[in-house]
N, C-alpha and C. Protein backbone atom coordinates (compact mmCIF):
# COMPACT_ATOMS: atom_id res chain seq x y z
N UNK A 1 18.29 -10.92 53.43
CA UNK A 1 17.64 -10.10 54.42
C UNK A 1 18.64 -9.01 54.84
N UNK A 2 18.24 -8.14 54.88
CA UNK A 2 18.93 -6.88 55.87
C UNK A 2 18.74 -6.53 56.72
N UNK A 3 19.27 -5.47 57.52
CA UNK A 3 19.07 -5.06 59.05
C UNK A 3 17.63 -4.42 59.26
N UNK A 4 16.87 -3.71 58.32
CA UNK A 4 15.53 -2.84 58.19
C UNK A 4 14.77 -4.16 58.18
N UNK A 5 15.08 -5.09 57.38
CA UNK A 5 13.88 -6.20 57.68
C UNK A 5 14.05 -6.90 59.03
N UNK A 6 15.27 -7.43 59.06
CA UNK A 6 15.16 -7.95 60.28
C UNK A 6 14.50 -7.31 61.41
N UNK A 7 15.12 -6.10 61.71
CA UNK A 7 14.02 -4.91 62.29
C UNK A 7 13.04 -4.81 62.64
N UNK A 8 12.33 -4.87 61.52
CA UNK A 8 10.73 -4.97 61.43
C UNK A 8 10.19 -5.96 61.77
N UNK A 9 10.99 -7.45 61.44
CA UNK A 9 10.04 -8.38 61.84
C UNK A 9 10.34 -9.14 63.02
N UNK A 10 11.57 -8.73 63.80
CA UNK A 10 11.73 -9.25 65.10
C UNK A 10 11.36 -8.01 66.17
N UNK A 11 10.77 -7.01 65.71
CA UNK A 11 10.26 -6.00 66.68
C UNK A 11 9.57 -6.10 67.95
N UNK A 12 8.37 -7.13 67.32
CA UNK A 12 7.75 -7.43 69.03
C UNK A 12 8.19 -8.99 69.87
N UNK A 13 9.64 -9.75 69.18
CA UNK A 13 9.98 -10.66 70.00
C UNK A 13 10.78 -10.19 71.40
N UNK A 14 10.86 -11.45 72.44
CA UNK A 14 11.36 -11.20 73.50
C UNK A 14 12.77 -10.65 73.04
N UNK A 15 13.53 -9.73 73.70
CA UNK A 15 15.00 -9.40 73.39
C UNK A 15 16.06 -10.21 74.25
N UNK A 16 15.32 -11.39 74.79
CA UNK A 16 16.33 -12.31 75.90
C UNK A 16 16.43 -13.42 74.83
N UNK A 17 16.11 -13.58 73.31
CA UNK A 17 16.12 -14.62 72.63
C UNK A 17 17.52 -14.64 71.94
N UNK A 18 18.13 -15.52 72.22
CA UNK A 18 19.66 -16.20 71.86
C UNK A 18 19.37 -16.12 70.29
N UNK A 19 20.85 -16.16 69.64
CA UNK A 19 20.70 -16.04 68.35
C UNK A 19 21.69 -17.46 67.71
N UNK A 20 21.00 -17.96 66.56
CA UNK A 20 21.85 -19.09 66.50
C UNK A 20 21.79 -19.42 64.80
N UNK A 21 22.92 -19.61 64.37
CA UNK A 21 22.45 -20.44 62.47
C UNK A 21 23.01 -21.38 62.56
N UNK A 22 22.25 -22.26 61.40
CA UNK A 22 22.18 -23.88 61.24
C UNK A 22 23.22 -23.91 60.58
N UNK A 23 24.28 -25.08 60.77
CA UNK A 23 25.46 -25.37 59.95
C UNK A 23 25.26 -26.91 60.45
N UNK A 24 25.26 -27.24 58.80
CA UNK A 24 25.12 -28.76 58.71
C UNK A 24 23.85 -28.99 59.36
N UNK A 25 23.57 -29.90 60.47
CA UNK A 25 22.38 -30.48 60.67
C UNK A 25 22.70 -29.76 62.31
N UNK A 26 22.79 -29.14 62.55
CA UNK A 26 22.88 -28.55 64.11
C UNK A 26 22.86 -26.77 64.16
N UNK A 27 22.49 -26.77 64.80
CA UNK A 27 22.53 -24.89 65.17
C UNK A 27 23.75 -24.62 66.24
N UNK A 28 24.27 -23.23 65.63
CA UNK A 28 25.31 -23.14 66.14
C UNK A 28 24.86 -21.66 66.95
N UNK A 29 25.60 -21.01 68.33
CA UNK A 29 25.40 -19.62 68.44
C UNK A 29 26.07 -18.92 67.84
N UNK A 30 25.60 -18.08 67.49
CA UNK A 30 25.96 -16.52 67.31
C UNK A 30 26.70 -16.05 68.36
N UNK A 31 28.58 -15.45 68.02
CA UNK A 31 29.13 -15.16 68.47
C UNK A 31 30.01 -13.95 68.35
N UNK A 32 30.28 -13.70 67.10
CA UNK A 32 30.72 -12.98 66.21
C UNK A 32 30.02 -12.52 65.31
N UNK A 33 30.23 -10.78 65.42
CA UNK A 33 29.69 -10.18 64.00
C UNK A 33 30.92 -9.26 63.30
N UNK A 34 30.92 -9.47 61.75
CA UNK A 34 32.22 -9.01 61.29
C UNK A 34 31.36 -8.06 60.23
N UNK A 35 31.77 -6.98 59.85
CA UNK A 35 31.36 -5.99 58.87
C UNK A 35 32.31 -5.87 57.77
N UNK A 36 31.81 -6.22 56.89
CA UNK A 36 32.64 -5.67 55.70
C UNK A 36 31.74 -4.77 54.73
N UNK A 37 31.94 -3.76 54.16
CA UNK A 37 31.26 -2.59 53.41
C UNK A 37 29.90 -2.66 53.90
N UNK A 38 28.88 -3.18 53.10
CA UNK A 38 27.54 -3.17 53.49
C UNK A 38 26.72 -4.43 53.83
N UNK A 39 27.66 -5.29 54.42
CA UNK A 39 27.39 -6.40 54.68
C UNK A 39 27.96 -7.04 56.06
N UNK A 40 27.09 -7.71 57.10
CA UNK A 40 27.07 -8.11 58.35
C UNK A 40 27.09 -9.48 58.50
N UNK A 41 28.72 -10.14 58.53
CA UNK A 41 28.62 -11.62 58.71
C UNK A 41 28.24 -12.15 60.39
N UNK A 42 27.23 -12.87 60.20
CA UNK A 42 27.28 -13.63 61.13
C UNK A 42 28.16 -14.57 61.60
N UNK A 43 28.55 -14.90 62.59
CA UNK A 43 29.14 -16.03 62.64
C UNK A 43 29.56 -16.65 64.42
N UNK A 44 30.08 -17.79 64.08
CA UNK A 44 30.27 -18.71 65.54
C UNK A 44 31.97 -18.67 65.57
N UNK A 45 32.83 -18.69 66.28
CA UNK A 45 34.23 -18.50 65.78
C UNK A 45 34.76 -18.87 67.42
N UNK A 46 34.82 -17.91 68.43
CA UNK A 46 35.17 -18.05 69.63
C UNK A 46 34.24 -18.61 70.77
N UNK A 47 34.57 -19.74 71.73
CA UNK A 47 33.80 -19.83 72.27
C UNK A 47 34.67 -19.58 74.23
N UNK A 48 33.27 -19.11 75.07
CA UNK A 48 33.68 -19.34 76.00
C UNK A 48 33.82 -20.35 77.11
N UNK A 49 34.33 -19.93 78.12
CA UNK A 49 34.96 -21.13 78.70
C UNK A 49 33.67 -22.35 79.23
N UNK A 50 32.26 -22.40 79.07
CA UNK A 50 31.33 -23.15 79.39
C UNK A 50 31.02 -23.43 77.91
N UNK A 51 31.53 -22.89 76.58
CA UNK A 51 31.46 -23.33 75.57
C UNK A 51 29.67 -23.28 74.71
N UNK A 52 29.32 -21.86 75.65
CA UNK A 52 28.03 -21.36 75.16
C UNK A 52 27.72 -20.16 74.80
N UNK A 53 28.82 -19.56 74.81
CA UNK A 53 28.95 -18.01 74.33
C UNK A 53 27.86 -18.01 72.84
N UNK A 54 27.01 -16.95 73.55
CA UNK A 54 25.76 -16.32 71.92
C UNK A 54 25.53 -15.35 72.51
N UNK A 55 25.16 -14.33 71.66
CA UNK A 55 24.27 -13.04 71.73
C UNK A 55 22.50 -12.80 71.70
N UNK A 56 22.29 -12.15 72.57
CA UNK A 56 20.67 -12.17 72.64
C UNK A 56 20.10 -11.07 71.34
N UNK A 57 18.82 -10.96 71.03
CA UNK A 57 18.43 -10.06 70.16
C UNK A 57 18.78 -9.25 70.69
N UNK A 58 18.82 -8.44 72.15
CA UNK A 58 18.59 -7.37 72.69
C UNK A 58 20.20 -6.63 72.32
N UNK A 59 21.04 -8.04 72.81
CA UNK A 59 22.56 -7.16 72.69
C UNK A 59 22.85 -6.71 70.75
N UNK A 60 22.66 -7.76 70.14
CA UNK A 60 22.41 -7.62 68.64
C UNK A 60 21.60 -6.58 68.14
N UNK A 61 20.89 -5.98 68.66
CA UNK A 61 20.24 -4.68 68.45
C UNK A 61 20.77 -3.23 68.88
N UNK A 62 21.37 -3.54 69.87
CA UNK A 62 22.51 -2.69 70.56
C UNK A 62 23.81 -2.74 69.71
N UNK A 63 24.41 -3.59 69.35
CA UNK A 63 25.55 -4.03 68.15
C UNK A 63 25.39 -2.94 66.93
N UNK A 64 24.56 -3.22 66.49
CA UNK A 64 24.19 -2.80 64.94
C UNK A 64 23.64 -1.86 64.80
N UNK A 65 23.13 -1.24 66.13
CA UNK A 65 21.92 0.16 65.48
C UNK A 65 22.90 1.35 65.01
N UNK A 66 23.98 1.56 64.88
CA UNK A 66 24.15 2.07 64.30
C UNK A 66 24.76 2.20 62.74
N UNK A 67 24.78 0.94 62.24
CA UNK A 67 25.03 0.49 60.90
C UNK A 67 23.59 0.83 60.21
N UNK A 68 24.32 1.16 58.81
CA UNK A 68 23.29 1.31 57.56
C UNK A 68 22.06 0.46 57.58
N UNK A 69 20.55 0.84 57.46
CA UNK A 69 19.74 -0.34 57.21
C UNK A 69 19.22 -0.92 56.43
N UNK A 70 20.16 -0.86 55.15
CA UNK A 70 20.78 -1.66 53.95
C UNK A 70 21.40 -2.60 54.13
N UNK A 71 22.18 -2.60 55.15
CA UNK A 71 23.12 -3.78 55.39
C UNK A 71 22.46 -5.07 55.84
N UNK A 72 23.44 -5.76 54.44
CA UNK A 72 22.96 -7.32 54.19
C UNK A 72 23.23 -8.08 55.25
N UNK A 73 22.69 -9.00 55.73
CA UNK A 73 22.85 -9.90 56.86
C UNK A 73 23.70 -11.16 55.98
N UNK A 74 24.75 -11.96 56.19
CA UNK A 74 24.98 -13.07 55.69
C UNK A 74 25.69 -13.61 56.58
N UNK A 75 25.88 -15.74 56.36
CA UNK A 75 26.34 -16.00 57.37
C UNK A 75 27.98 -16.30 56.84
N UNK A 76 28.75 -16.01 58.19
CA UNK A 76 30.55 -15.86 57.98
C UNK A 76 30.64 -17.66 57.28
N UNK A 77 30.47 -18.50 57.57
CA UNK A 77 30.86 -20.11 56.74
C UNK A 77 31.07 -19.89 55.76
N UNK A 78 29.80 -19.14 55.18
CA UNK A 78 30.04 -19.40 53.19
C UNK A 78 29.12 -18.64 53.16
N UNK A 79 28.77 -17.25 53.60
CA UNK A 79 28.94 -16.23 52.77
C UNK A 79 27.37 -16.02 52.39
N UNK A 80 26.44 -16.99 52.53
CA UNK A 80 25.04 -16.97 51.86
C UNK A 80 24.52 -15.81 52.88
N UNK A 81 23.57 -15.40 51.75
CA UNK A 81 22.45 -14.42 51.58
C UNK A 81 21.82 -14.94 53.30
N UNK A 82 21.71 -14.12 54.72
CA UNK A 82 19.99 -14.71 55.15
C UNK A 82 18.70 -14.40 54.54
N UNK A 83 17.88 -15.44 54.23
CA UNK A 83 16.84 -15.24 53.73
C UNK A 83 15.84 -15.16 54.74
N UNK A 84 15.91 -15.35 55.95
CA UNK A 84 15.12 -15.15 57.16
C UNK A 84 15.35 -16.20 58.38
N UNK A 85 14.62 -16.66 59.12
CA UNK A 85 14.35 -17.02 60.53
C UNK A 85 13.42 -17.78 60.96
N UNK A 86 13.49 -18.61 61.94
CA UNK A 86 12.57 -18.98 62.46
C UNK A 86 12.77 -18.87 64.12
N UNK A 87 11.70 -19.14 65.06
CA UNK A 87 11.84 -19.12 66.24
C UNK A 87 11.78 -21.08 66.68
N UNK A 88 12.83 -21.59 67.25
CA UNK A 88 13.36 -22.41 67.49
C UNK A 88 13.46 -22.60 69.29
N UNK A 89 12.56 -23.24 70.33
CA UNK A 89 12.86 -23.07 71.37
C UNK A 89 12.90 -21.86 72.01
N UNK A 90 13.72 -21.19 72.63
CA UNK A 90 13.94 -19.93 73.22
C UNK A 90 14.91 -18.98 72.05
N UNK A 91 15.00 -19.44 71.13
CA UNK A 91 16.23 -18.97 69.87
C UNK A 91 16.00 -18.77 68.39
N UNK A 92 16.10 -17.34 67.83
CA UNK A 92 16.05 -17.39 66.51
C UNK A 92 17.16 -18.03 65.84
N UNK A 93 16.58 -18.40 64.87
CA UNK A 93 17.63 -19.18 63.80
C UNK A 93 17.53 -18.57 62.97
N UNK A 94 18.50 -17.99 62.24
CA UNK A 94 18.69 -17.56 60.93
C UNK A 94 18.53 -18.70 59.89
N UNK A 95 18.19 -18.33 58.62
CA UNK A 95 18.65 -19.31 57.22
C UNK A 95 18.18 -19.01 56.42
């Protein structure tokens, strides 16, 4: 998935929705975004001091609008392709 799809298909969700990908059997937040050439790792890395630090769509849309909308979404662990999302509770999940 890339930033133009993602785009398109989280357009009419709430922008207060937390962002989170599955590692192992648990969802983790979204904390970190790292760019390398045309590609946007996701990832969980730092946490804060209540140990819930994530980003909402709204700030993640604010993040990125100005990157290419070519740019591949993948997650920082290992690197895989996102192939899309689901809505999970109050939270998209990537996978």
């Amino acid at each position: 998935m890339n930033l133009d799809e993602f785009y398109r298909a989280s357009a009419t969700l709430d922008s207060k929705l937390t962002l989170l990908i599955s590692k192992d059997e648990h969802f983790i937040p979204i904390n970190q975004l790292t760019r390398d050439d045309h590609v946007l790792f996701l990832g969980s890395v730092s946490k804060s001091q209540s140990g819930t630090a994530t980003i909402t769509l709204d700030q993640f849309m604010t993040r990125t609008r100005l990157l290419p909308a070519q740019t591949n979404l993948r997650t920082s662990n290992n690197h895989q392709l996102v192939f899309g999302f689901r809505i999970v509770n109050k939270s998209i999940v990537f996978y």
